[in-house]
PDB file of N, CA and C in Angstrom:
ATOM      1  N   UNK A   1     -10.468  16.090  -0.030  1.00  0.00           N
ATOM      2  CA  UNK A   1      -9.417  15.215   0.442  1.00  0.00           C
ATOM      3  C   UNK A   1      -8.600  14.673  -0.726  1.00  0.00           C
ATOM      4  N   UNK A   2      -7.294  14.131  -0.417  1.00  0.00           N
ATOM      5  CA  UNK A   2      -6.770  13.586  -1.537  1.00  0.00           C
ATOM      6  C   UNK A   2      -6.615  11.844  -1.967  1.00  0.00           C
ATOM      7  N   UNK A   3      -5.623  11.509  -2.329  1.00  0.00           N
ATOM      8  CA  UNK A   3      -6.068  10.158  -2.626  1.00  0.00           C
ATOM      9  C   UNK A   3      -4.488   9.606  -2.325  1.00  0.00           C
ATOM     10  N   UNK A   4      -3.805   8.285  -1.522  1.00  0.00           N
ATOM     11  CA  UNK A   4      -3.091   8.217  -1.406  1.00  0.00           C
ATOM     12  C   UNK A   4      -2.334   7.428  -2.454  1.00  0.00           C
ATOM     13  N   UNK A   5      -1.348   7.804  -2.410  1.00  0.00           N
ATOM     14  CA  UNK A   5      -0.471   7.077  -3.883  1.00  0.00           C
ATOM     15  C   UNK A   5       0.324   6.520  -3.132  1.00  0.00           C
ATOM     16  N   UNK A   6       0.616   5.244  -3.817  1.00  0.00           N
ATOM     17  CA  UNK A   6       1.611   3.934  -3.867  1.00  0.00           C
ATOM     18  C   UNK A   6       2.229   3.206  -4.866  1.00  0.00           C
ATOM     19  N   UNK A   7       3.428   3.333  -4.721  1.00  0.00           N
ATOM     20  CA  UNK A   7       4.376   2.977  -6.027  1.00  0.00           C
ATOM     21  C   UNK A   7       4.851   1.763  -5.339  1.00  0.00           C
ATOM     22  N   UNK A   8       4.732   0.478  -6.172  1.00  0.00           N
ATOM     23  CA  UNK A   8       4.563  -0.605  -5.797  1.00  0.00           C
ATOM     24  C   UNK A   8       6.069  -1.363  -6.550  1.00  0.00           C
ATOM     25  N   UNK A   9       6.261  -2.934  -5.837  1.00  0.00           N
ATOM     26  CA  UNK A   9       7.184  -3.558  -7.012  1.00  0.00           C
ATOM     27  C   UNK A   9       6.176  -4.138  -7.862  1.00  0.00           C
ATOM     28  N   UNK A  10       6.607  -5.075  -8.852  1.00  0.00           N
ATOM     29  CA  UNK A  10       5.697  -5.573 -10.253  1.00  0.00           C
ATOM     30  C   UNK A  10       5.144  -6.567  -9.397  1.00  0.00           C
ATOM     31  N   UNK A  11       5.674  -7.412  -8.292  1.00  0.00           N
ATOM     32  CA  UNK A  11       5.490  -8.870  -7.650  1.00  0.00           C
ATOM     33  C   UNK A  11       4.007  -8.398  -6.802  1.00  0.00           C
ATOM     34  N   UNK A  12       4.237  -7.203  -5.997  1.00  0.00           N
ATOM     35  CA  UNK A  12       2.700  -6.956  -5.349  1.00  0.00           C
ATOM     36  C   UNK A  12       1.791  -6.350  -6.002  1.00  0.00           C
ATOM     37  N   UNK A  13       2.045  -5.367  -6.990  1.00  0.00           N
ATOM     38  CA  UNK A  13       1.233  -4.913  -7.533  1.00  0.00           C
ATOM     39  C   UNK A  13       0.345  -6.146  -8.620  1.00  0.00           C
ATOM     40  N   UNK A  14       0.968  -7.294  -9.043  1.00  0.00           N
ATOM     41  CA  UNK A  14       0.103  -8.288  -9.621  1.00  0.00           C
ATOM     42  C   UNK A  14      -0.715  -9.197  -8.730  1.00  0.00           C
ATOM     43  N   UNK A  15      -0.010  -9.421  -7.302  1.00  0.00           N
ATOM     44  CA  UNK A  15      -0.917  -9.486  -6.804  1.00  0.00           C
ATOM     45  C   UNK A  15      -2.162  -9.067  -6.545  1.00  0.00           C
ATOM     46  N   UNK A  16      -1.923  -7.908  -6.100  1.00  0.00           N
ATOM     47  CA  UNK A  16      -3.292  -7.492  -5.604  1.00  0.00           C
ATOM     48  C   UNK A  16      -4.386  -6.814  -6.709  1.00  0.00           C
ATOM     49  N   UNK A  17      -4.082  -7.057  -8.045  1.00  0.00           N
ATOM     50  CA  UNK A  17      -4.713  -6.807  -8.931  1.00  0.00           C
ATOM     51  C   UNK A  17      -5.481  -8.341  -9.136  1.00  0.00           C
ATOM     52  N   UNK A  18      -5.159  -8.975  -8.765  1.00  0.00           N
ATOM     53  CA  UNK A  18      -5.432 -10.493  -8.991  1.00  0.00           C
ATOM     54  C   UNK A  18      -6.201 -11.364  -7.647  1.00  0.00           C
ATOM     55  N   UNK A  19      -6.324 -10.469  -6.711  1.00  0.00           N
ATOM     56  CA  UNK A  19      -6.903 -10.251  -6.117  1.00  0.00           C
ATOM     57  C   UNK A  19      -6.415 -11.585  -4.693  1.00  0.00           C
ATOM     58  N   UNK A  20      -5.356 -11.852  -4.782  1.00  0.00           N
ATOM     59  CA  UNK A  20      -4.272 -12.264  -3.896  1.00  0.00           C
ATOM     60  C   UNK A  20      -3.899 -12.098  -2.947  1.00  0.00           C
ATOM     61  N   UNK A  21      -3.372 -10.537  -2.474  1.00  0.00           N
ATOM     62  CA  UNK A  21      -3.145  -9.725  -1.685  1.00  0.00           C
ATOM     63  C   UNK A  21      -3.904  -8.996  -1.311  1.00  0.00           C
ATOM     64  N   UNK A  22      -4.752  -8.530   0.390  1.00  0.00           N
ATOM     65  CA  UNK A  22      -5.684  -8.016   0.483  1.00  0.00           C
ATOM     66  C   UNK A  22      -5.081  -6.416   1.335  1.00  0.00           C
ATOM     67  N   UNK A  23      -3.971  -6.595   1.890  1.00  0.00           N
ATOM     68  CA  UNK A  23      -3.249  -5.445   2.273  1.00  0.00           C
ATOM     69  C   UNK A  23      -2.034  -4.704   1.602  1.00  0.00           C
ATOM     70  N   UNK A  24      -1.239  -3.302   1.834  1.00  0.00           N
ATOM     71  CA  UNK A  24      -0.344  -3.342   1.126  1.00  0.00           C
ATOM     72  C   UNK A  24       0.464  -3.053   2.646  1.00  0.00           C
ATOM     73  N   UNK A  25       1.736  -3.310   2.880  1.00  0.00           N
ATOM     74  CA  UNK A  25       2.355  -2.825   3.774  1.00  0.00           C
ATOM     75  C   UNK A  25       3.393  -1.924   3.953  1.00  0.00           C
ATOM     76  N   UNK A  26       3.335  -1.120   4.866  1.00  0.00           N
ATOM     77  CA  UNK A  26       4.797  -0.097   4.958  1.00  0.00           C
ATOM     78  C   UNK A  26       5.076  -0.173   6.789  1.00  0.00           C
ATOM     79  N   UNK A  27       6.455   0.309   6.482  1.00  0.00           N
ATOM     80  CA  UNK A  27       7.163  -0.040   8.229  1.00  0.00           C
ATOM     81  C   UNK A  27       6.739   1.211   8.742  1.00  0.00           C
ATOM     82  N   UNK A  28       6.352   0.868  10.337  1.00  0.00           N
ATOM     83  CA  UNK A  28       5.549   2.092  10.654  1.00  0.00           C
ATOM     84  C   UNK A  28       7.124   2.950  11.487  1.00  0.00           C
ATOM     85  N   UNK A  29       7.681   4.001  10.524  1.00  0.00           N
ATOM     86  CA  UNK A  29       8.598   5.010  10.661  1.00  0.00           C
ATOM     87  C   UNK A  29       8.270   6.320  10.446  1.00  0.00           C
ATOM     88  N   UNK A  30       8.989   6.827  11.099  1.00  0.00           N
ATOM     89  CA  UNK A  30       8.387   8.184  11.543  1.00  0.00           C
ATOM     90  C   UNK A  30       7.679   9.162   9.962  1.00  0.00           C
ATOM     91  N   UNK A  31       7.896   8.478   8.754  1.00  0.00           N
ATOM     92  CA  UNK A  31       7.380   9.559   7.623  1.00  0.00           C
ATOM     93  C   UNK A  31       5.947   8.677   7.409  1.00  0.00           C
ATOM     94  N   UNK A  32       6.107   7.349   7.363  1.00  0.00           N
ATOM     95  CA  UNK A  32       4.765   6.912   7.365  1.00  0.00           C
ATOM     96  C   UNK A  32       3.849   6.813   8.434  1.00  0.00           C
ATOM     97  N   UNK A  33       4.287   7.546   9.743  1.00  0.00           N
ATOM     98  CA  UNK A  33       3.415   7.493  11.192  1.00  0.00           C
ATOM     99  C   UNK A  33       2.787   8.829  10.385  1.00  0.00           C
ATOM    100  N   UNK A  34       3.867  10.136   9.923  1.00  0.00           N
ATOM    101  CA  UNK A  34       2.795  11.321   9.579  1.00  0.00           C
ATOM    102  C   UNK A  34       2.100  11.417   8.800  1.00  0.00           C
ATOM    103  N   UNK A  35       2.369  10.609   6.991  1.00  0.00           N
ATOM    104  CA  UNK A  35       1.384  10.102   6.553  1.00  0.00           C
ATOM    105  C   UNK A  35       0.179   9.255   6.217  1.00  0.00           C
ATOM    106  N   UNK A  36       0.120   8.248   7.757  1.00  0.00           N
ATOM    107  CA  UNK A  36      -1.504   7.441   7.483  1.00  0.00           C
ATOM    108  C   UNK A  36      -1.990   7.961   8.931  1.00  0.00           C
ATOM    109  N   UNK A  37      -1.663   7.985  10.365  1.00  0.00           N
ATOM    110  CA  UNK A  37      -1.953   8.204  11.609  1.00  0.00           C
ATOM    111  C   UNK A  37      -2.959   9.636  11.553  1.00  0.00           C
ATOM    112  N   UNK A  38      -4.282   9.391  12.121  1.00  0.00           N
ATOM    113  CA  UNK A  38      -5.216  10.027  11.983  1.00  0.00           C
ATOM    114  C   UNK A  38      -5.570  10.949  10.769  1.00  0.00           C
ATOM    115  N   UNK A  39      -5.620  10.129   9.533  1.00  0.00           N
ATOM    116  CA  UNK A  39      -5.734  10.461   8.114  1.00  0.00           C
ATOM    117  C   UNK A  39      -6.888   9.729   7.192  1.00  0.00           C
ATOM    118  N   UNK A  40      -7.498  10.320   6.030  1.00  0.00           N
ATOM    119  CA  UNK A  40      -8.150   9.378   5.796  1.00  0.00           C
ATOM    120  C   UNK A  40      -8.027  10.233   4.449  1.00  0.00           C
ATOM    121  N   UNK A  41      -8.378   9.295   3.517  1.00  0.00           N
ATOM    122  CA  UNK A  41      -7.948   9.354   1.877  1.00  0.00           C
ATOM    123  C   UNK A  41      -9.516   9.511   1.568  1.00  0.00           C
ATOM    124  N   UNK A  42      -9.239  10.252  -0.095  1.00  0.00           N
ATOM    125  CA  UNK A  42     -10.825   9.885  -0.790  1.00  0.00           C
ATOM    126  C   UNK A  42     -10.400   8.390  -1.358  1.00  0.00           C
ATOM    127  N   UNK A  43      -9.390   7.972  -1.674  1.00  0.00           N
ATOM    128  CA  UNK A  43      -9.338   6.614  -2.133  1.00  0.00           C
ATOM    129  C   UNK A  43      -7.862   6.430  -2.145  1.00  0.00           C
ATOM    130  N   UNK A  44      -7.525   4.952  -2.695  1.00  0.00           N
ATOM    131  CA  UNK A  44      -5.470   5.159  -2.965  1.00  0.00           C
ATOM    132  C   UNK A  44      -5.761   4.545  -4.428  1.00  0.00           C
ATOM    133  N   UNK A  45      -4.470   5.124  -4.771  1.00  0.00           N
ATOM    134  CA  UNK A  45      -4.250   4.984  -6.242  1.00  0.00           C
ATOM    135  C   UNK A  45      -2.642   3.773  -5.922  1.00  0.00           C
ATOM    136  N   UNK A  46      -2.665   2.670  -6.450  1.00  0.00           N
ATOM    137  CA  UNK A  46      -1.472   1.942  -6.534  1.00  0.00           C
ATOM    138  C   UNK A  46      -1.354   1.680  -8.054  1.00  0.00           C
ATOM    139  N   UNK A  47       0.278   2.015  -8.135  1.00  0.00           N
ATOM    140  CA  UNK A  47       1.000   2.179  -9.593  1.00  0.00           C
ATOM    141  C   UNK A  47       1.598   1.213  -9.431  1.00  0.00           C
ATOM    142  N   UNK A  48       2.334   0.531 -10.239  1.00  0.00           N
ATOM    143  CA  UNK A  48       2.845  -1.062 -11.272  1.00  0.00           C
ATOM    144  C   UNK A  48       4.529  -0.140 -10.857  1.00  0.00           C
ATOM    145  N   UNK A  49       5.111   0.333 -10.245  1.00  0.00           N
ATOM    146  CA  UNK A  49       6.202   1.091 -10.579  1.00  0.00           C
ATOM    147  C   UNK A  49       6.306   2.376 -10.754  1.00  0.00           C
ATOM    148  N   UNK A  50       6.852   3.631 -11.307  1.00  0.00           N
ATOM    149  CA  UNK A  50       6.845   4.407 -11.529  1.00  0.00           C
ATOM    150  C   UNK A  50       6.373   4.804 -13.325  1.00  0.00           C
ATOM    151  N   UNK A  51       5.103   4.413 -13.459  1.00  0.00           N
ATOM    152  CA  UNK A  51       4.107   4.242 -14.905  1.00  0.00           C
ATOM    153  C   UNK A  51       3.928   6.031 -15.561  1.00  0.00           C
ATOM    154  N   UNK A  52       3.358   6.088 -16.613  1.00  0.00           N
ATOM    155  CA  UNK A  52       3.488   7.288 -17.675  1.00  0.00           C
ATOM    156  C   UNK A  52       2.044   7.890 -16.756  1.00  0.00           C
ATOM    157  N   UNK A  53       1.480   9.279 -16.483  1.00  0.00           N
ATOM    158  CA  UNK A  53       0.368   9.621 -16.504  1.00  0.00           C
ATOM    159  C   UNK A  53      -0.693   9.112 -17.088  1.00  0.00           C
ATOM    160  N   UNK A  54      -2.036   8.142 -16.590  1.00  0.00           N
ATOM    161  CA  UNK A  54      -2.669   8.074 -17.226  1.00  0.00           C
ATOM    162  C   UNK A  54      -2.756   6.168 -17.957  1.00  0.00           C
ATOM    163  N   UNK A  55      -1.818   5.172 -17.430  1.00  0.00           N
ATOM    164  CA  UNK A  55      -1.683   4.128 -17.825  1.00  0.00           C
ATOM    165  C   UNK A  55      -2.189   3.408 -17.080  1.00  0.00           C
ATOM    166  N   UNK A  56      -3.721   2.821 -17.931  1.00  0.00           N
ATOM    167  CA  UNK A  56      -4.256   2.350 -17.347  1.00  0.00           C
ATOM    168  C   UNK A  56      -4.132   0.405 -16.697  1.00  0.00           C
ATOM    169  N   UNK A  57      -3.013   0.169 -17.583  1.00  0.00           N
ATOM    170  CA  UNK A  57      -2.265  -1.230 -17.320  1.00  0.00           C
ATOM    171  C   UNK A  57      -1.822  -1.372 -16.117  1.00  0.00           C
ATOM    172  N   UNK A  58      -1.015  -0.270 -16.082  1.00  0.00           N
ATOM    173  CA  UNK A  58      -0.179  -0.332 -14.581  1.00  0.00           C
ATOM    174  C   UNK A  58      -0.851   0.869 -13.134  1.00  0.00           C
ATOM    175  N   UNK A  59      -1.757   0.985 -13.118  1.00  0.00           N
ATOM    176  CA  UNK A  59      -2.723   1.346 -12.263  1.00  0.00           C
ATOM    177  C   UNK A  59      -4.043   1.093 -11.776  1.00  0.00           C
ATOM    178  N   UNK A  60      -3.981   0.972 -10.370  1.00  0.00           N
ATOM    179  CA  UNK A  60      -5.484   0.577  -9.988  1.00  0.00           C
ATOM    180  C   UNK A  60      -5.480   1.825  -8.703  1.00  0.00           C
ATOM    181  N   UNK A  61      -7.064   1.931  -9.301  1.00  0.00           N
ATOM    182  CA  UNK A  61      -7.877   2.817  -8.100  1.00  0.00           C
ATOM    183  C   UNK A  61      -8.483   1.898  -7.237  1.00  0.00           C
ATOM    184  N   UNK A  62      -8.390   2.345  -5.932  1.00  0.00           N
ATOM    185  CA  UNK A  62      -9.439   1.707  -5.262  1.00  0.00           C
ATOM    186  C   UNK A  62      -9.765   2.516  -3.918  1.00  0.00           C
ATOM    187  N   UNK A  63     -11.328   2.597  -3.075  1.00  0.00           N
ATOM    188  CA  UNK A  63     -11.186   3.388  -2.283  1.00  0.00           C
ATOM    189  C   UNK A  63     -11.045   3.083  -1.049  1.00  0.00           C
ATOM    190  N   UNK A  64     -10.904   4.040  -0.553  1.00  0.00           N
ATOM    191  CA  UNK A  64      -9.874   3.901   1.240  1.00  0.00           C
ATOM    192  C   UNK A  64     -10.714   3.425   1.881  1.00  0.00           C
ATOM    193  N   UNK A  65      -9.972   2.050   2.630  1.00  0.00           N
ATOM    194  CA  UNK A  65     -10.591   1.201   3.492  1.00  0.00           C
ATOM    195  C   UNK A  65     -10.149   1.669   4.724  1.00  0.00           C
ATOM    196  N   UNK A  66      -8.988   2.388   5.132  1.00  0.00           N
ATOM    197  CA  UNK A  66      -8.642   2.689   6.420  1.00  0.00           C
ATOM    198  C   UNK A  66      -7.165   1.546   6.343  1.00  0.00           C
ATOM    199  N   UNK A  67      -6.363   1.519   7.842  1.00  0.00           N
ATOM    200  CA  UNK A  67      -5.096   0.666   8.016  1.00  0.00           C
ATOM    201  C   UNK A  67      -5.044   0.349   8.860  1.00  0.00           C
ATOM    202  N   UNK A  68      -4.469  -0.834  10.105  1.00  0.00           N
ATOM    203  CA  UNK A  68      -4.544  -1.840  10.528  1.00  0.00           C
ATOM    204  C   UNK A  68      -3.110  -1.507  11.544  1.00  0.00           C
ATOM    205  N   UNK A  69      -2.630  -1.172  12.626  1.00  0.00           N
ATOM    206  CA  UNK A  69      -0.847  -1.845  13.088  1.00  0.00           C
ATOM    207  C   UNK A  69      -0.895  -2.994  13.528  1.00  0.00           C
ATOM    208  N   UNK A  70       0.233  -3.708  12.343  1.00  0.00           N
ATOM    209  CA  UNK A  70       0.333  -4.967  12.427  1.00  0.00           C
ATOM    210  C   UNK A  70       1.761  -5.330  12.490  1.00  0.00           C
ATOM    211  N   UNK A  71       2.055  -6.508  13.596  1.00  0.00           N
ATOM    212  CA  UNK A  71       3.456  -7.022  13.491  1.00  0.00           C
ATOM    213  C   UNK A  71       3.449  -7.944  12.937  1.00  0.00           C
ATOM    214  N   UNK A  72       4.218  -8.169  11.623  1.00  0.00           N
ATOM    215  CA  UNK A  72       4.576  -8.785  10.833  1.00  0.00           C
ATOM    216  C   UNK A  72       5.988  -9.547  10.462  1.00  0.00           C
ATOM    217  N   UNK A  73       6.115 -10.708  10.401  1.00  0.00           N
ATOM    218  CA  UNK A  73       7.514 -11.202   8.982  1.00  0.00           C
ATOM    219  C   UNK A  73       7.335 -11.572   7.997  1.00  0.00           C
ATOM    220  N   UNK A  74       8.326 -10.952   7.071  1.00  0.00           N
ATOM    221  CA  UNK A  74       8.274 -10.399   5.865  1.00  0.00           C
ATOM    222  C   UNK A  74       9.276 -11.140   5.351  1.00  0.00           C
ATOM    223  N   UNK A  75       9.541 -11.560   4.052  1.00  0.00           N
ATOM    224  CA  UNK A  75      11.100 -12.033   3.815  1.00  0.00           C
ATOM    225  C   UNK A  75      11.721 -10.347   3.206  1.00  0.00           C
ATOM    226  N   UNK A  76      10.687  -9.622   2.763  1.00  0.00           N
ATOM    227  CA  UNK A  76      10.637  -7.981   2.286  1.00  0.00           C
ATOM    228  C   UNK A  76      11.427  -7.368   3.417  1.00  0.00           C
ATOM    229  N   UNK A  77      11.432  -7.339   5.063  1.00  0.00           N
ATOM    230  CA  UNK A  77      11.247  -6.797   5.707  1.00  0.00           C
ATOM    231  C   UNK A  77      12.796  -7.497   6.728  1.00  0.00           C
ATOM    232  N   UNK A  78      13.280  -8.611   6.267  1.00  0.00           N
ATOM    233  CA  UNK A  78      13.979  -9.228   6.961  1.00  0.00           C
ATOM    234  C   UNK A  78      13.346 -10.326   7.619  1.00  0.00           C
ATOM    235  N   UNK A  79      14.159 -11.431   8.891  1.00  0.00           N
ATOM    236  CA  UNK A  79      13.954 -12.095   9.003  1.00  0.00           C
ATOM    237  C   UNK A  79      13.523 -11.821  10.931  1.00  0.00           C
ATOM    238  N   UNK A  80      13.338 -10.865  11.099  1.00  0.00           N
ATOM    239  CA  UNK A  80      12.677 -10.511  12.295  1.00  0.00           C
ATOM    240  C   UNK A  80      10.955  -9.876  11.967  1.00  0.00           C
ATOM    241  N   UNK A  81      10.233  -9.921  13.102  1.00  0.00           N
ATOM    242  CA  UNK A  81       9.072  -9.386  13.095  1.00  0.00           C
ATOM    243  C   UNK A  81       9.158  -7.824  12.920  1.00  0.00           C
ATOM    244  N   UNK A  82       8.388  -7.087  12.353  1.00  0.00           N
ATOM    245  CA  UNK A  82       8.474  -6.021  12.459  1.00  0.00           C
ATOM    246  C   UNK A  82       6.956  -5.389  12.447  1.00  0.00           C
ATOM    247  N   UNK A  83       7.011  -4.314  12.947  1.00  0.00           N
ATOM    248  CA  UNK A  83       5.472  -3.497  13.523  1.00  0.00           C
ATOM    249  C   UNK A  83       5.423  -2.220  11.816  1.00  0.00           C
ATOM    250  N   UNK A  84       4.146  -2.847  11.707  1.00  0.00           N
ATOM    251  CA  UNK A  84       3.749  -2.110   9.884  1.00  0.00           C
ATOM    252  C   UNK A  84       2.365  -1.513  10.112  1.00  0.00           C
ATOM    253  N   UNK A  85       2.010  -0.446   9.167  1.00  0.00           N
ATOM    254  CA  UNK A  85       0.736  -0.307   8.625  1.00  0.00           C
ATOM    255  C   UNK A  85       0.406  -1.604   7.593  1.00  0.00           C
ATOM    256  N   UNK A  86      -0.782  -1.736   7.652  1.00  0.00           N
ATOM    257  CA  UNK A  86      -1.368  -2.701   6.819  1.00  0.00           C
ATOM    258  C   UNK A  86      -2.468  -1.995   6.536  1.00  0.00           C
ATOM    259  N   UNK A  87      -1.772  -1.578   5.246  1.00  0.00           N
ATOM    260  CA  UNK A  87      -3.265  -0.542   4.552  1.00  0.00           C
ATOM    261  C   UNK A  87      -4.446  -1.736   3.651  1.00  0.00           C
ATOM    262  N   UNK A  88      -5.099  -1.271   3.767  1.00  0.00           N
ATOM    263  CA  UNK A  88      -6.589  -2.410   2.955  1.00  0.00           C
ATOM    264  C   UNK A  88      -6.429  -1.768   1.749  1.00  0.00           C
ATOM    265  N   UNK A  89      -6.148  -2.648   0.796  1.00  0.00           N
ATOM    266  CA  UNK A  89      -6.621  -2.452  -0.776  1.00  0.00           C
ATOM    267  C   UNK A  89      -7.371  -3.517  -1.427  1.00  0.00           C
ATOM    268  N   UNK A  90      -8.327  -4.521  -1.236  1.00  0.00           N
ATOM    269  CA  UNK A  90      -8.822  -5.157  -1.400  1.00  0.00           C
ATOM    270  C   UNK A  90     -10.264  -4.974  -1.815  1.00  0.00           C
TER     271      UNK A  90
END
């Protein structure tokens, strides 16, 4: 199996290295319905941004907890509720 990758902004990715943030979220649209909906990772890899191969500053491993549909507001997302994956990286 593979491992899912997530390119993050600097604001969540310090979060959840800091152990702050216990989900990461994406809007559930039709490219992210085909990539998490009946799927399962050997783990996800979340990057600090788009980082060099191999930098271990701006990367964390962690393994797949599975994801959550959740309706959410976001100030990220606008000022309406919106229906997300809520992937576990915690």
């Amino acid at each position: 199996m593979a491992k899912l990758h997530l390119n993050l902004k600097a604001e969540y990715f310090d979060q959840i290295k800091a152990g702050v943030k216990p989900h990461e979220f994406r809007l559930q649209t039709p490219y992210w319905c085909l990539r998490l909906l009946g799927k399962s990772f050997d783990g996800i890899v979340l990057k600090k941004g788009y980082p060099k191969a191999g930098d271990p500053d701006r990367t964390i491993e962690r393994p797949w907890r599975g994801i959550e549909q959740q309706k959410i507001t976001h100030p990220h997302f606008g000022a309406n509720p919106v229906a997300v994956f809520a992937i576990r990286v915690n």
